[in-house]
C-alpha atoms as a PDB file:
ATOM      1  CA  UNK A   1     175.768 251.845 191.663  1.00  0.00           C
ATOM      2  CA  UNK A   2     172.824 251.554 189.707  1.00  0.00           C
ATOM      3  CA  UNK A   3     169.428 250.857 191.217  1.00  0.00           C
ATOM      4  CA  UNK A   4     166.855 248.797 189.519  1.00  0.00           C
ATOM      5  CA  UNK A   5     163.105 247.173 191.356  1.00  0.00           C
ATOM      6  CA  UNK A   6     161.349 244.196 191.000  1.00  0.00           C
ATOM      7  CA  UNK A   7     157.709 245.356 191.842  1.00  0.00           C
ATOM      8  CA  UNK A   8     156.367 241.921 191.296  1.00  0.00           C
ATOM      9  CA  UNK A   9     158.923 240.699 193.857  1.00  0.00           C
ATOM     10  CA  UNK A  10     158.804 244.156 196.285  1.00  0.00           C
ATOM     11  CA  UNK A  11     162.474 243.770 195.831  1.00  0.00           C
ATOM     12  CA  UNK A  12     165.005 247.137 194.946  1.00  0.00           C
ATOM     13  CA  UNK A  13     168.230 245.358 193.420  1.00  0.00           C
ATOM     14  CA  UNK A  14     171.518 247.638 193.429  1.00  0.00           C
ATOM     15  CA  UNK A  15     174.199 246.657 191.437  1.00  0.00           C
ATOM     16  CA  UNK A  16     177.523 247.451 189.654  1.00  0.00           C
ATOM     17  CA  UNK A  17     177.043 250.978 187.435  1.00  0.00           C
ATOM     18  CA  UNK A  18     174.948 250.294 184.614  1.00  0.00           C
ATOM     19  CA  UNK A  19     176.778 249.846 180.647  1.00  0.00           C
ATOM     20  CA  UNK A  20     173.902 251.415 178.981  1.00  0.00           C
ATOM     21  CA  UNK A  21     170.885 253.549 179.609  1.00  0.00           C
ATOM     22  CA  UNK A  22     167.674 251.757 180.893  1.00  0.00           C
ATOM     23  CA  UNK A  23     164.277 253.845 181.486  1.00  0.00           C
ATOM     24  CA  UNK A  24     163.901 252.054 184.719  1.00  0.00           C
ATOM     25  CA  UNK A  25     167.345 252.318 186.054  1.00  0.00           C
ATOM     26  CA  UNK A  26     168.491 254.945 188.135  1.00  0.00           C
ATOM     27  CA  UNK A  27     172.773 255.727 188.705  1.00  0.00           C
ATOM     28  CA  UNK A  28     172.887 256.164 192.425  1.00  0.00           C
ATOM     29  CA  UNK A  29     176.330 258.132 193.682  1.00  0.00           C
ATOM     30  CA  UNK A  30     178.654 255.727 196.674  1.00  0.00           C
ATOM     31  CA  UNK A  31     176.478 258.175 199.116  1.00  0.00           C
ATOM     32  CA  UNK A  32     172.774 257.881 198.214  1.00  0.00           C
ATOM     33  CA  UNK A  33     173.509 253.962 197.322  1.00  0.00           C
ATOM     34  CA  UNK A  34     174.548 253.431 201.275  1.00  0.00           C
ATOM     35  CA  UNK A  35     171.981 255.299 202.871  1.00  0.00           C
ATOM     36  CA  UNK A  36     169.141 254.369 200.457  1.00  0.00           C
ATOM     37  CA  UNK A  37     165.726 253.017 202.059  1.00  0.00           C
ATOM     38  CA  UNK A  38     163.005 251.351 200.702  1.00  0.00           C
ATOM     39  CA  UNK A  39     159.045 251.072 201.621  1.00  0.00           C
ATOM     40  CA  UNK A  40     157.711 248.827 204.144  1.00  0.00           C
ATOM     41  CA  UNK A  41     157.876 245.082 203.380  1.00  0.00           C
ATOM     42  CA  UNK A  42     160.685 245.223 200.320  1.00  0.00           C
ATOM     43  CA  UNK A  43     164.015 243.937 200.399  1.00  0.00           C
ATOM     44  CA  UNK A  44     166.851 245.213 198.961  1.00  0.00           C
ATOM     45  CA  UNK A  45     169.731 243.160 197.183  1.00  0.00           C
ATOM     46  CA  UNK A  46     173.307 245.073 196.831  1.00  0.00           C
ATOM     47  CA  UNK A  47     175.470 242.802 194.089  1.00  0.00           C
ATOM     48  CA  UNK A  48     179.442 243.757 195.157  1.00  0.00           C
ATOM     49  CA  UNK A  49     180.991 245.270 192.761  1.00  0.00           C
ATOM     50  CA  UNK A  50     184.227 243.332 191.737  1.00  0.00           C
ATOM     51  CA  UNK A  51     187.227 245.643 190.523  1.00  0.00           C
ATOM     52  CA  UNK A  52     189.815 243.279 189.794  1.00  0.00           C
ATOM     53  CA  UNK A  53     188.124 242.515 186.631  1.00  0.00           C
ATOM     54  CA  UNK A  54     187.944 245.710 184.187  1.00  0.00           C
ATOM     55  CA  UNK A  55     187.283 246.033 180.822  1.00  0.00           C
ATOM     56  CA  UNK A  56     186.963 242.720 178.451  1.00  0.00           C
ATOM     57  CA  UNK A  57     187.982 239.455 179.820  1.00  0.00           C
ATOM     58  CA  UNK A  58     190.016 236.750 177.125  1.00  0.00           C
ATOM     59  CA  UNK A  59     186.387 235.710 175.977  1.00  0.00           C
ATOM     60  CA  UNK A  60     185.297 239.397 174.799  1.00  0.00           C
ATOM     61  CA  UNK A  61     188.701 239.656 173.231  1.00  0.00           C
ATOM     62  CA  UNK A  62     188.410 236.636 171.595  1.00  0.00           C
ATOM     63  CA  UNK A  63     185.134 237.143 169.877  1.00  0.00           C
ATOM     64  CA  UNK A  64     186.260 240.468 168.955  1.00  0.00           C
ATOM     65  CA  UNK A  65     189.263 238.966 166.608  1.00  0.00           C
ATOM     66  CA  UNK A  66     187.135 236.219 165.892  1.00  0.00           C
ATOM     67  CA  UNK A  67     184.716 238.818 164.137  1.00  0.00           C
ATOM     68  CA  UNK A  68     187.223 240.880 162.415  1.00  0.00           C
ATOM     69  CA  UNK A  69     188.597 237.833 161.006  1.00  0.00           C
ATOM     70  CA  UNK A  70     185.561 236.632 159.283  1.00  0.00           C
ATOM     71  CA  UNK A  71     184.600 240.224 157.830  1.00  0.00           C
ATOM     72  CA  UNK A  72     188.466 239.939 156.436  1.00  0.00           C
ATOM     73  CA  UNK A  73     187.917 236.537 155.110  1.00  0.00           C
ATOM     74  CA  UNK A  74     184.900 237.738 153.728  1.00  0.00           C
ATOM     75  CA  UNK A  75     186.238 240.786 152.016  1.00  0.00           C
ATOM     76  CA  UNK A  76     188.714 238.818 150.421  1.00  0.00           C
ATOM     77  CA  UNK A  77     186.114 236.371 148.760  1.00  0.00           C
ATOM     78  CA  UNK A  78     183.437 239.532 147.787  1.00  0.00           C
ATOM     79  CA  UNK A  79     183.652 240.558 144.342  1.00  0.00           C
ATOM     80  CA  UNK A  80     186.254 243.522 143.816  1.00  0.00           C
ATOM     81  CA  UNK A  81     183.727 245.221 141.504  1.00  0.00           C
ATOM     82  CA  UNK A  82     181.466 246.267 144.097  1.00  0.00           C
ATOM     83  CA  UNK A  83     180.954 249.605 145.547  1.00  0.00           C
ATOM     84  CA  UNK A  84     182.323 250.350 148.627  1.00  0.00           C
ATOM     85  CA  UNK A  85     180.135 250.180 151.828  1.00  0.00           C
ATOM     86  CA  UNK A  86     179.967 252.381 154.899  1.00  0.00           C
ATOM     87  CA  UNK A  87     180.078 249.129 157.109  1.00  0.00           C
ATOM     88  CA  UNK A  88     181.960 246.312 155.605  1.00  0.00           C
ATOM     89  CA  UNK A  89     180.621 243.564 158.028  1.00  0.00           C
ATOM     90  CA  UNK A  90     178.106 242.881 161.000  1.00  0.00           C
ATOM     91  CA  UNK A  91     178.528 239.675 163.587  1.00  0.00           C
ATOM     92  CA  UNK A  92     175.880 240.226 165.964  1.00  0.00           C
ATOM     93  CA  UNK A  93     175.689 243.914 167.750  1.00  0.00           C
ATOM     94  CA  UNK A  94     180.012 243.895 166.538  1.00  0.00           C
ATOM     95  CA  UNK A  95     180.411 245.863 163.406  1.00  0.00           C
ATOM     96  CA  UNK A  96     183.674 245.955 161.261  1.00  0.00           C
ATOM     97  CA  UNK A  97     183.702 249.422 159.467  1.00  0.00           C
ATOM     98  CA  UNK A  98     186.549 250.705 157.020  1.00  0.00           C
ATOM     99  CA  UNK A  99     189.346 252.840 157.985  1.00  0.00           C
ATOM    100  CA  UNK A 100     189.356 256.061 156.284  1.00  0.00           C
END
């Protein structure tokens, strides 16, 4: 689980395993997260981690062909003259690049 505070709040929030790295995070094993204690006067809030839903839902995958389709309908409008780029399309933080 990954263990996150909210000093404003005196509040230590443990949650499901962070996606990406955060300064203020800190990756707690099934151990430490169970037996971990906080000072005098916080609380602590444990999120359940849900397992029946892994990896992208219908939504993610969705947006995913969604973006692929408008880089491809925009390749096929772009001028054939042009030189060839390292990343062919961008829809937010998804990027379309070309296969080699």
């Amino acid at each position: 689980m990954t263990l996150t505070y909210i000093y404003s709040d005196s509040t230590a929030v443990l949650g499901p395993l962070a996606t990406f790295a955060e300064p203020h995070a800190y990756d707690l094993c099934p151990l430490h997260s169970e037996k971990l204690t906080v000072p005098n006067g916080w609380s602590v809030v444990k999120s359940d981690i849900q397992t029946e839903s892994v990896g992208p839902n219908e939504d993610d995958l969705m947006a995913i062909a969604d973006a692929v389709r408008e880089v491809g309908a925009s390749q096929v409008q772009s001028n054939p003259g042009e030189p060839k780029q390292s990343e062919i399309g961008r829809r937010g933080h998804l990027r379309a690049l070309p296969s080699n």
